[in-house]
C-alpha atoms as a PDB file:
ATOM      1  CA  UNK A   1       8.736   9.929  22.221  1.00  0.00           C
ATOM      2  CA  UNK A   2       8.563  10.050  18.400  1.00  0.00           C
ATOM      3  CA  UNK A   3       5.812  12.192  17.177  1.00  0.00           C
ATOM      4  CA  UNK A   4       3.610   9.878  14.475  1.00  0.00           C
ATOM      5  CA  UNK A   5       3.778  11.582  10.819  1.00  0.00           C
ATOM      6  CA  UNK A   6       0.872  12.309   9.534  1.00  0.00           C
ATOM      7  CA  UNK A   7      -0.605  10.630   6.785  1.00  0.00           C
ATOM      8  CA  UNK A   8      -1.715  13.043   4.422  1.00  0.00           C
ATOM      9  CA  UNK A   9      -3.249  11.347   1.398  1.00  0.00           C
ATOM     10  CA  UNK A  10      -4.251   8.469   0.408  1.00  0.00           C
ATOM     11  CA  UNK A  11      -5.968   6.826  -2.495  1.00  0.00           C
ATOM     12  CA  UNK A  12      -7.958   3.782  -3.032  1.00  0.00           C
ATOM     13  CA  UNK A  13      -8.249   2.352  -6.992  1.00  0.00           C
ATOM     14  CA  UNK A  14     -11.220   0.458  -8.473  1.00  0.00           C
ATOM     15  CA  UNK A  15      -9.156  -0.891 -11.807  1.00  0.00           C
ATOM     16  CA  UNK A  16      -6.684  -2.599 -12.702  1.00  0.00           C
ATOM     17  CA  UNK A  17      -2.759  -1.438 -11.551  1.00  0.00           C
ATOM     18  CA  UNK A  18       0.001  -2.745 -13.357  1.00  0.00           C
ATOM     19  CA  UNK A  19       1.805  -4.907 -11.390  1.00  0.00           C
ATOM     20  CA  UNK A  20       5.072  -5.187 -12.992  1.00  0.00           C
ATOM     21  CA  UNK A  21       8.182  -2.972 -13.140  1.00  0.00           C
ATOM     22  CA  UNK A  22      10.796  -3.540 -15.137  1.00  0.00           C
ATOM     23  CA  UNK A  23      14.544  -3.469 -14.020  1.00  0.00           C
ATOM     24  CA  UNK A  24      15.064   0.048 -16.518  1.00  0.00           C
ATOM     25  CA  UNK A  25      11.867   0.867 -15.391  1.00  0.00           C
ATOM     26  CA  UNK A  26      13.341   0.783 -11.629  1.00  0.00           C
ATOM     27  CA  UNK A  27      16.850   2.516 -12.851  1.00  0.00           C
ATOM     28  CA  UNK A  28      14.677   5.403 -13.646  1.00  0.00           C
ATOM     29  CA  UNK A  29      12.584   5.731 -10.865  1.00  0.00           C
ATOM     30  CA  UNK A  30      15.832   5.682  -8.869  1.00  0.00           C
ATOM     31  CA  UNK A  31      17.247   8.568 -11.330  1.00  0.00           C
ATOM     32  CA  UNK A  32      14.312  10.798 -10.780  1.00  0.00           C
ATOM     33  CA  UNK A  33      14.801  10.158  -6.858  1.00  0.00           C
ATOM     34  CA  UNK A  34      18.514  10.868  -6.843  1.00  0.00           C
ATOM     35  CA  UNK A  35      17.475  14.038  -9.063  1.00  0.00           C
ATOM     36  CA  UNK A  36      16.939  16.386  -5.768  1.00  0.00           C
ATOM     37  CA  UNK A  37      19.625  14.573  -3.877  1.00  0.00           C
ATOM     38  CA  UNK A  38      21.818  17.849  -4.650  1.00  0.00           C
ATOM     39  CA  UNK A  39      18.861  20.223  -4.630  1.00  0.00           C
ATOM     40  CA  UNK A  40      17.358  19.787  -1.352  1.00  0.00           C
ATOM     41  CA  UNK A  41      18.149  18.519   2.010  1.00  0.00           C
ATOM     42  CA  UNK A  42      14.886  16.557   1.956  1.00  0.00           C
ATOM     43  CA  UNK A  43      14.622  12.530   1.300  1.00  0.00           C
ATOM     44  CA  UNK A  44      12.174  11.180  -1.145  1.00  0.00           C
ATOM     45  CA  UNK A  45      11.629   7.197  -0.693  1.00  0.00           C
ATOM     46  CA  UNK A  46       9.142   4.841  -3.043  1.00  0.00           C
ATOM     47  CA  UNK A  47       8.463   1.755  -1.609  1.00  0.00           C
ATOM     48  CA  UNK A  48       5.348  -0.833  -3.902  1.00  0.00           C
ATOM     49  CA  UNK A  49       4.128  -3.502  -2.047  1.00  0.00           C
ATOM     50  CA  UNK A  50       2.652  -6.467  -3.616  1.00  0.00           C
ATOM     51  CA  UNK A  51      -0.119  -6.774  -0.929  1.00  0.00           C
ATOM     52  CA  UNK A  52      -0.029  -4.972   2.116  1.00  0.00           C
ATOM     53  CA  UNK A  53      -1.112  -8.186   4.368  1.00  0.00           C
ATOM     54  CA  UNK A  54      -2.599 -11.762   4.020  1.00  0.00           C
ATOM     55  CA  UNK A  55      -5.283 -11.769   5.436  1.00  0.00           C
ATOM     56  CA  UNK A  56      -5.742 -15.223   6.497  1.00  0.00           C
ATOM     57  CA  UNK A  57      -8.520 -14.571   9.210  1.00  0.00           C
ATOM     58  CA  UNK A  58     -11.232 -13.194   7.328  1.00  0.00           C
ATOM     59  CA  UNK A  59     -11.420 -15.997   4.299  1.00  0.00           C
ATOM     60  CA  UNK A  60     -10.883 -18.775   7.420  1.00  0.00           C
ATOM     61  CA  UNK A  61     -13.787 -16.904   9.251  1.00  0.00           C
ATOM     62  CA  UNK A  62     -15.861 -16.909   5.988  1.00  0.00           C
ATOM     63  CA  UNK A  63     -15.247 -20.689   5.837  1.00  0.00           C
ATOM     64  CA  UNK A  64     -16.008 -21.807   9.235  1.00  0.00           C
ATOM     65  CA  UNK A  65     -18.970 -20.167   8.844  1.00  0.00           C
ATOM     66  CA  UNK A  66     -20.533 -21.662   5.967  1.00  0.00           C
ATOM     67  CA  UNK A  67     -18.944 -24.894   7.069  1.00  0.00           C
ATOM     68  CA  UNK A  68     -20.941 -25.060  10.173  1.00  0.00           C
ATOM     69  CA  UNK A  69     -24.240 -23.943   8.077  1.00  0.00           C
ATOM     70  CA  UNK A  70     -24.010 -26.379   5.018  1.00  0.00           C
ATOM     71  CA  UNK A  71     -26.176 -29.110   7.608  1.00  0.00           C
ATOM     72  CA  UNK A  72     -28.568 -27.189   8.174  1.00  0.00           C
ATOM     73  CA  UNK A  73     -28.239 -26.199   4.355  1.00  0.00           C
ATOM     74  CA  UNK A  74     -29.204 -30.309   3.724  1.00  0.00           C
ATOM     75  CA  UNK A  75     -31.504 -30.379   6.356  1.00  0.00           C
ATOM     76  CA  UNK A  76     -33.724 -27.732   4.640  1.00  0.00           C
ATOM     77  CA  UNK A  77     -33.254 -29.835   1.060  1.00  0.00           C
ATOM     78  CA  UNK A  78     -34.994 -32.604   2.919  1.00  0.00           C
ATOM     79  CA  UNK A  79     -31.742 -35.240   3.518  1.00  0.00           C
ATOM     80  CA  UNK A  80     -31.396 -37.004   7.029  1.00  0.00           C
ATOM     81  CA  UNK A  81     -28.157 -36.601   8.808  1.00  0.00           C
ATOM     82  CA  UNK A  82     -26.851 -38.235  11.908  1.00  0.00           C
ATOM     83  CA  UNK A  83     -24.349 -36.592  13.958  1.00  0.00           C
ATOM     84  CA  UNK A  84     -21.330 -38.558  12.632  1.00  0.00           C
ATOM     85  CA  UNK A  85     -22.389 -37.379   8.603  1.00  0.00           C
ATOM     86  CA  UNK A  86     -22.457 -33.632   9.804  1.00  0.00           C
ATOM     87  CA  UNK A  87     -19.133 -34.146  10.607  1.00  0.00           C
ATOM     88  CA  UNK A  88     -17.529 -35.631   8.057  1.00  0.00           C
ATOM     89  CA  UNK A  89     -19.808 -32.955   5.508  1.00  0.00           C
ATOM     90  CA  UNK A  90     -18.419 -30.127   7.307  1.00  0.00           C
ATOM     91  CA  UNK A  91     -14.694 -30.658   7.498  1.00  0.00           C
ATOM     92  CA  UNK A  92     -14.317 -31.159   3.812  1.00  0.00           C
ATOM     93  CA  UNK A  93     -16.614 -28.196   3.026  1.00  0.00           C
ATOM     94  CA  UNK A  94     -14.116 -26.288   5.390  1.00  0.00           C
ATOM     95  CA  UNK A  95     -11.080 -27.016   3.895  1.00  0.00           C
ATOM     96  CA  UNK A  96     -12.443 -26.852   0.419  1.00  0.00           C
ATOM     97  CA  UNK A  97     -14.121 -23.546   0.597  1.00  0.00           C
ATOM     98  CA  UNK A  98     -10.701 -21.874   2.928  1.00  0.00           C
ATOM     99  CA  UNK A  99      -9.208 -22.767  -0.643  1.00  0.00           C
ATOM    100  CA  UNK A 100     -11.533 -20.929  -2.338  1.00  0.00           C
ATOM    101  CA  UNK A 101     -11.956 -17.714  -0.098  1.00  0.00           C
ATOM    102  CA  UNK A 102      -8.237 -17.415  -0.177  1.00  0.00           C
ATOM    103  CA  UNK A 103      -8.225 -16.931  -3.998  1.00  0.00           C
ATOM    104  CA  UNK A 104      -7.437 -13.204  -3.841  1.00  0.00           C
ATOM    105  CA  UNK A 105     -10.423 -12.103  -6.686  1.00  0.00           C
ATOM    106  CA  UNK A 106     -13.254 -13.735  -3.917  1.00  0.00           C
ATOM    107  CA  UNK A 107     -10.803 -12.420  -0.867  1.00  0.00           C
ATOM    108  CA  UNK A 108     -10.652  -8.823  -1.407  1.00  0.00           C
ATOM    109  CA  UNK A 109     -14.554  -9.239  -1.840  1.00  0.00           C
ATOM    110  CA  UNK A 110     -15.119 -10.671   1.580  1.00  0.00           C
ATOM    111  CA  UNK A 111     -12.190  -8.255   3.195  1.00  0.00           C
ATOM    112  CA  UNK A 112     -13.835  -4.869   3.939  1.00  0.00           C
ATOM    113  CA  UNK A 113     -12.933  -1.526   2.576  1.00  0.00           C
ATOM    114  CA  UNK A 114     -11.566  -0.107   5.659  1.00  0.00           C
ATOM    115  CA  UNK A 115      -9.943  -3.094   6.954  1.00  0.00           C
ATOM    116  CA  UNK A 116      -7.809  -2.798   3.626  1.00  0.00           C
ATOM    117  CA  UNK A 117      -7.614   0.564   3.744  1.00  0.00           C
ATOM    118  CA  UNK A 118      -5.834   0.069   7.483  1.00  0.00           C
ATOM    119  CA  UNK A 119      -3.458  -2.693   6.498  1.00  0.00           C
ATOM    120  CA  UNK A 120      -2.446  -0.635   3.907  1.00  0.00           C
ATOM    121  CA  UNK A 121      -2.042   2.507   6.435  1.00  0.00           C
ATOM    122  CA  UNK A 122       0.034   0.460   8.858  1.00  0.00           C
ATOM    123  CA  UNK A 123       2.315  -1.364   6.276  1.00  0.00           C
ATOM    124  CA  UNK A 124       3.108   2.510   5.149  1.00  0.00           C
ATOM    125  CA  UNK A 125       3.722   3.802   8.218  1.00  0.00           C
ATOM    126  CA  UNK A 126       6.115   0.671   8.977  1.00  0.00           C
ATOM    127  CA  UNK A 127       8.020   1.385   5.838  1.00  0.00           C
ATOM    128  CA  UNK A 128       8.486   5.121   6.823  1.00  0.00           C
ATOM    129  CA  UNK A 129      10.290   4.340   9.828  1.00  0.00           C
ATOM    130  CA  UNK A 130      12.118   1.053   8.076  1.00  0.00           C
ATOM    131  CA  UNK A 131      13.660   3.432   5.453  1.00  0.00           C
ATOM    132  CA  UNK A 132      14.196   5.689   8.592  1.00  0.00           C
ATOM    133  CA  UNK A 133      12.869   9.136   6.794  1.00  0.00           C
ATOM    134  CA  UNK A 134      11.871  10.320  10.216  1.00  0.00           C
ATOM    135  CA  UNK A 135      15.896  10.507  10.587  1.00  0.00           C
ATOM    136  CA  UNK A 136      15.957  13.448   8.286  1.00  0.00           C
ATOM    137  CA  UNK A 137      17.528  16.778  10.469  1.00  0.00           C
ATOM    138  CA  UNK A 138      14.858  19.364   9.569  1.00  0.00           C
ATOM    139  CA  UNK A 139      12.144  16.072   9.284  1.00  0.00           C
ATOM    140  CA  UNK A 140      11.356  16.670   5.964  1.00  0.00           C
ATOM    141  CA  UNK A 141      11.170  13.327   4.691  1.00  0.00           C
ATOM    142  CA  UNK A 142       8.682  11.520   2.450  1.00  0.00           C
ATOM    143  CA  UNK A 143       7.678   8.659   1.532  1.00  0.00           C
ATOM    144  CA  UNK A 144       5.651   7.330  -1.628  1.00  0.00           C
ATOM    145  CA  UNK A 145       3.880   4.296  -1.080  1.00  0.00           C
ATOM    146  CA  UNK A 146       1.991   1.675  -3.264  1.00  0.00           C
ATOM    147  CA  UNK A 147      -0.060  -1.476  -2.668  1.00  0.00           C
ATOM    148  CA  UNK A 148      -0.325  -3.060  -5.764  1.00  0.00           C
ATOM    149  CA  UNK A 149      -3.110  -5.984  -4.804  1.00  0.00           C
ATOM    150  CA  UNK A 150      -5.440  -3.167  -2.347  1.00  0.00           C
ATOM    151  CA  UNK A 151      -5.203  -0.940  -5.332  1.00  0.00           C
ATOM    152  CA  UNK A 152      -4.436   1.683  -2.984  1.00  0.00           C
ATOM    153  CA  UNK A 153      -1.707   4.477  -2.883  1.00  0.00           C
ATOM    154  CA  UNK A 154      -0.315   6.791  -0.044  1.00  0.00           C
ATOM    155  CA  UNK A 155       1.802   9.746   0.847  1.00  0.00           C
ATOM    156  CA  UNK A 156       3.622  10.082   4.387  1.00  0.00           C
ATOM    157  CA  UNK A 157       4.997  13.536   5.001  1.00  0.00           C
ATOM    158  CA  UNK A 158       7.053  14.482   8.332  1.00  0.00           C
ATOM    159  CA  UNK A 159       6.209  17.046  10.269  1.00  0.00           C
ATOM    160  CA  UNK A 160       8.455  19.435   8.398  1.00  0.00           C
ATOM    161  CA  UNK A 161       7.598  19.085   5.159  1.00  0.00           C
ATOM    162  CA  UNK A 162       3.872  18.795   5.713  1.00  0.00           C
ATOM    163  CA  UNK A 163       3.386  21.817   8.099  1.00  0.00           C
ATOM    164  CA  UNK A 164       4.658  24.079   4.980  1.00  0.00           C
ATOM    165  CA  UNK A 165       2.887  22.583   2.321  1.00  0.00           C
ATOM    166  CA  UNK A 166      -1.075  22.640   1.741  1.00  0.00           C
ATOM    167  CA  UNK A 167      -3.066  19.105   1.913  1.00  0.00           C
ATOM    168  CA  UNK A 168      -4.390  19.298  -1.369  1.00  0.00           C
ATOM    169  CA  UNK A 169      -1.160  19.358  -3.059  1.00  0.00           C
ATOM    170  CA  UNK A 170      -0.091  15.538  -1.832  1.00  0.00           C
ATOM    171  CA  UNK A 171      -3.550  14.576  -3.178  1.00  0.00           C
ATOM    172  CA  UNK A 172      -3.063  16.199  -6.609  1.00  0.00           C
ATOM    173  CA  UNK A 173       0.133  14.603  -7.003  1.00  0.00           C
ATOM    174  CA  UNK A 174      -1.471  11.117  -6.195  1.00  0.00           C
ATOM    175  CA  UNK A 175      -4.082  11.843  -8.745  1.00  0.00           C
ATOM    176  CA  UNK A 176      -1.357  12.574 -11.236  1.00  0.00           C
ATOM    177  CA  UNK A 177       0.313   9.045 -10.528  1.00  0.00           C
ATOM    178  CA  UNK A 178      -3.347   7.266 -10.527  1.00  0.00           C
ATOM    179  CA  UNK A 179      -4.063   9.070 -14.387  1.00  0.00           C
ATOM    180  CA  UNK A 180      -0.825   7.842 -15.826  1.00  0.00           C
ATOM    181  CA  UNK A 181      -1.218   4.468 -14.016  1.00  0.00           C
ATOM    182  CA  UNK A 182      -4.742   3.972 -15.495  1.00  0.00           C
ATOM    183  CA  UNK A 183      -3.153   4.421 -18.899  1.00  0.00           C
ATOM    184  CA  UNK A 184      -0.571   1.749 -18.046  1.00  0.00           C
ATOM    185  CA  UNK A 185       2.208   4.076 -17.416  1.00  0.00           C
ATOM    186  CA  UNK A 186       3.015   3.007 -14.139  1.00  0.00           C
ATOM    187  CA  UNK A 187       7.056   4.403 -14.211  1.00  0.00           C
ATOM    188  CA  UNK A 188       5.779   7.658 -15.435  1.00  0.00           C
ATOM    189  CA  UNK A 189       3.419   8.162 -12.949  1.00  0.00           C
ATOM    190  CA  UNK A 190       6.420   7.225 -10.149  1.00  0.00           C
ATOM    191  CA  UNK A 191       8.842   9.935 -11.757  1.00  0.00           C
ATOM    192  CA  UNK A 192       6.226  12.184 -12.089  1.00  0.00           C
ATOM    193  CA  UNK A 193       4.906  12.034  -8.584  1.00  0.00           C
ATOM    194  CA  UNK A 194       8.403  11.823  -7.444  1.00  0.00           C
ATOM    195  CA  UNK A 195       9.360  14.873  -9.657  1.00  0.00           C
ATOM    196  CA  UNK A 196       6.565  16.879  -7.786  1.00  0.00           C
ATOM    197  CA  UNK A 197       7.160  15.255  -4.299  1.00  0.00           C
ATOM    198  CA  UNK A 198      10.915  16.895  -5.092  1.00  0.00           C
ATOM    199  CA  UNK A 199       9.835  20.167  -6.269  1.00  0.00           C
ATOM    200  CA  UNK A 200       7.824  21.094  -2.741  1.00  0.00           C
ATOM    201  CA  UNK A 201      11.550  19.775  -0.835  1.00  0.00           C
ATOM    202  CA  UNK A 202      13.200  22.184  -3.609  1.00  0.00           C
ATOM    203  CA  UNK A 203      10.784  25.085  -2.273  1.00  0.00           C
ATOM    204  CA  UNK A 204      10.614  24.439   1.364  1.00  0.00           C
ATOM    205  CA  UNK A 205      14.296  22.235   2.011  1.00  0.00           C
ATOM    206  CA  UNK A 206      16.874  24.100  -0.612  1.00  0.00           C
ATOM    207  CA  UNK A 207      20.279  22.053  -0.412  1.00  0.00           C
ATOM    208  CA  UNK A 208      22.524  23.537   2.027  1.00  0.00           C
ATOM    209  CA  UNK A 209      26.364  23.790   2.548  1.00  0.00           C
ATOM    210  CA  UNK A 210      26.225  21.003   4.937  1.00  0.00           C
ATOM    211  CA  UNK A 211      23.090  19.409   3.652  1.00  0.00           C
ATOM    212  CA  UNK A 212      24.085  15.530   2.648  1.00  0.00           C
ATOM    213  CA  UNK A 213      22.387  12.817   1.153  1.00  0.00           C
ATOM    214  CA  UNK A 214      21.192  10.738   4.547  1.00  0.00           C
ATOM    215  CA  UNK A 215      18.721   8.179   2.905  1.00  0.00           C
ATOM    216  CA  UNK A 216      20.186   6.045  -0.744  1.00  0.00           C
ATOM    217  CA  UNK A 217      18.136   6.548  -3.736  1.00  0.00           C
ATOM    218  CA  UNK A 218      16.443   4.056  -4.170  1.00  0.00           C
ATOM    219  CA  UNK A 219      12.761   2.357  -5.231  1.00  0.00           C
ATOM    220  CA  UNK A 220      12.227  -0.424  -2.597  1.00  0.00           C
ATOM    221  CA  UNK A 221       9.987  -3.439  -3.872  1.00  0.00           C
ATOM    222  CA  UNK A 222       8.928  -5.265  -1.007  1.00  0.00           C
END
């Protein structure tokens, strides 16, 4: 059986990430990535996610909720239902308020912090094994990961990579992305994270005689 990778950093954002990368913006990124391809046997993957899950179950929760108390809600204000007027209040209430709790500024207020934080966690982890960097022959692979709506931002290093090189340094490099990202220099902060993601392969992973690019270069927008 596959041995997880570990997740090694992650960040979570309070403002506002740019959301848009242009097409040279992405030719770039994809040049900084290809940069190690002859310098190291190691494979470097970015991968941004828009959101890293709907979330329809917590809004619809919120609305059931406050669909079944809006009687009572009346009832306190002094009006007299019967049975068949609770009804028809609380259906439209319902629908009209799963509308509302699934506009995404009122939803990420009523999804908790860690239940974004693990969404965004598990979508990573999916996309390390999708872009199959735990393929890589000495498992050095690793992969860069961005959700754009959680405001959130993770490394995934393999077992090879990560035994050699000291936790703080995937967190520094994640703080380098966040401090060009805050100043809205979001492809920057990708080939400069990327550029420091490849200089720990460079160290740990030289290229070899037989060493071969295994994984494309490539920034994968989901």
């Amino acid at each position: 059986m596959e041995e997880v990778p570990l997740v090694v950093a992650e960040h979570r954002e309070d403002g506002n990430m740019k959301q848009f990368i242009s097409e040279q913006d992405r030719i770039n990124i994809e040049k900084a990535i290809g940069k190690f391809e002859n310098k190291t046997s190691g494979e470097i993957v970015a991968v941004v996610a828009p959101m890293s899950d709907n979330y329809y179950y917590i809004p619809t929760l919120y609305a059931a909720l406050f669909s079944m108390l809006s009687p009572s809600l009346l009832l306190l204000l002094g009006f007299q239902l019967s049975v068949g007027t609770v009804s028809l209040i609380q259906v439209p209430v319902f629908v009209a308020l799963v509308f509302l709790f699934r506009w995404r500024p009122i939803m990420f207020k009523l999804v908790p912090p860690n239940v974004r934080a693990q969404r965004v966690r598990r979508l990573a982890l999916e996309q390390f094994y999708q872009q199959k960097l735990y393929q890589t022959e000495e498992r050095c692979g690793i992969l860069f990961f961005v959700s754009i709506a959680e405001r959130q931002v993770e490394i995934i290093a393999d077992k090879g990579i990560n035994e050699r090189v000291q936790a703080d340094t995937w967190s520094n490099i994640i703080e380098l992305f966040v401090s060009k990202v805050r100043t809205g220099q979001v492809a920057d902060g990708f080939i400069k994270a990327i550029d420091e993601c490849g200089k720990q392969l460079e160290q740990y992973f030289p290229a070899t005689a037989k060493a071969k690019n295994q994984i494309p270069n490539h920034l994968v927008i989901l």
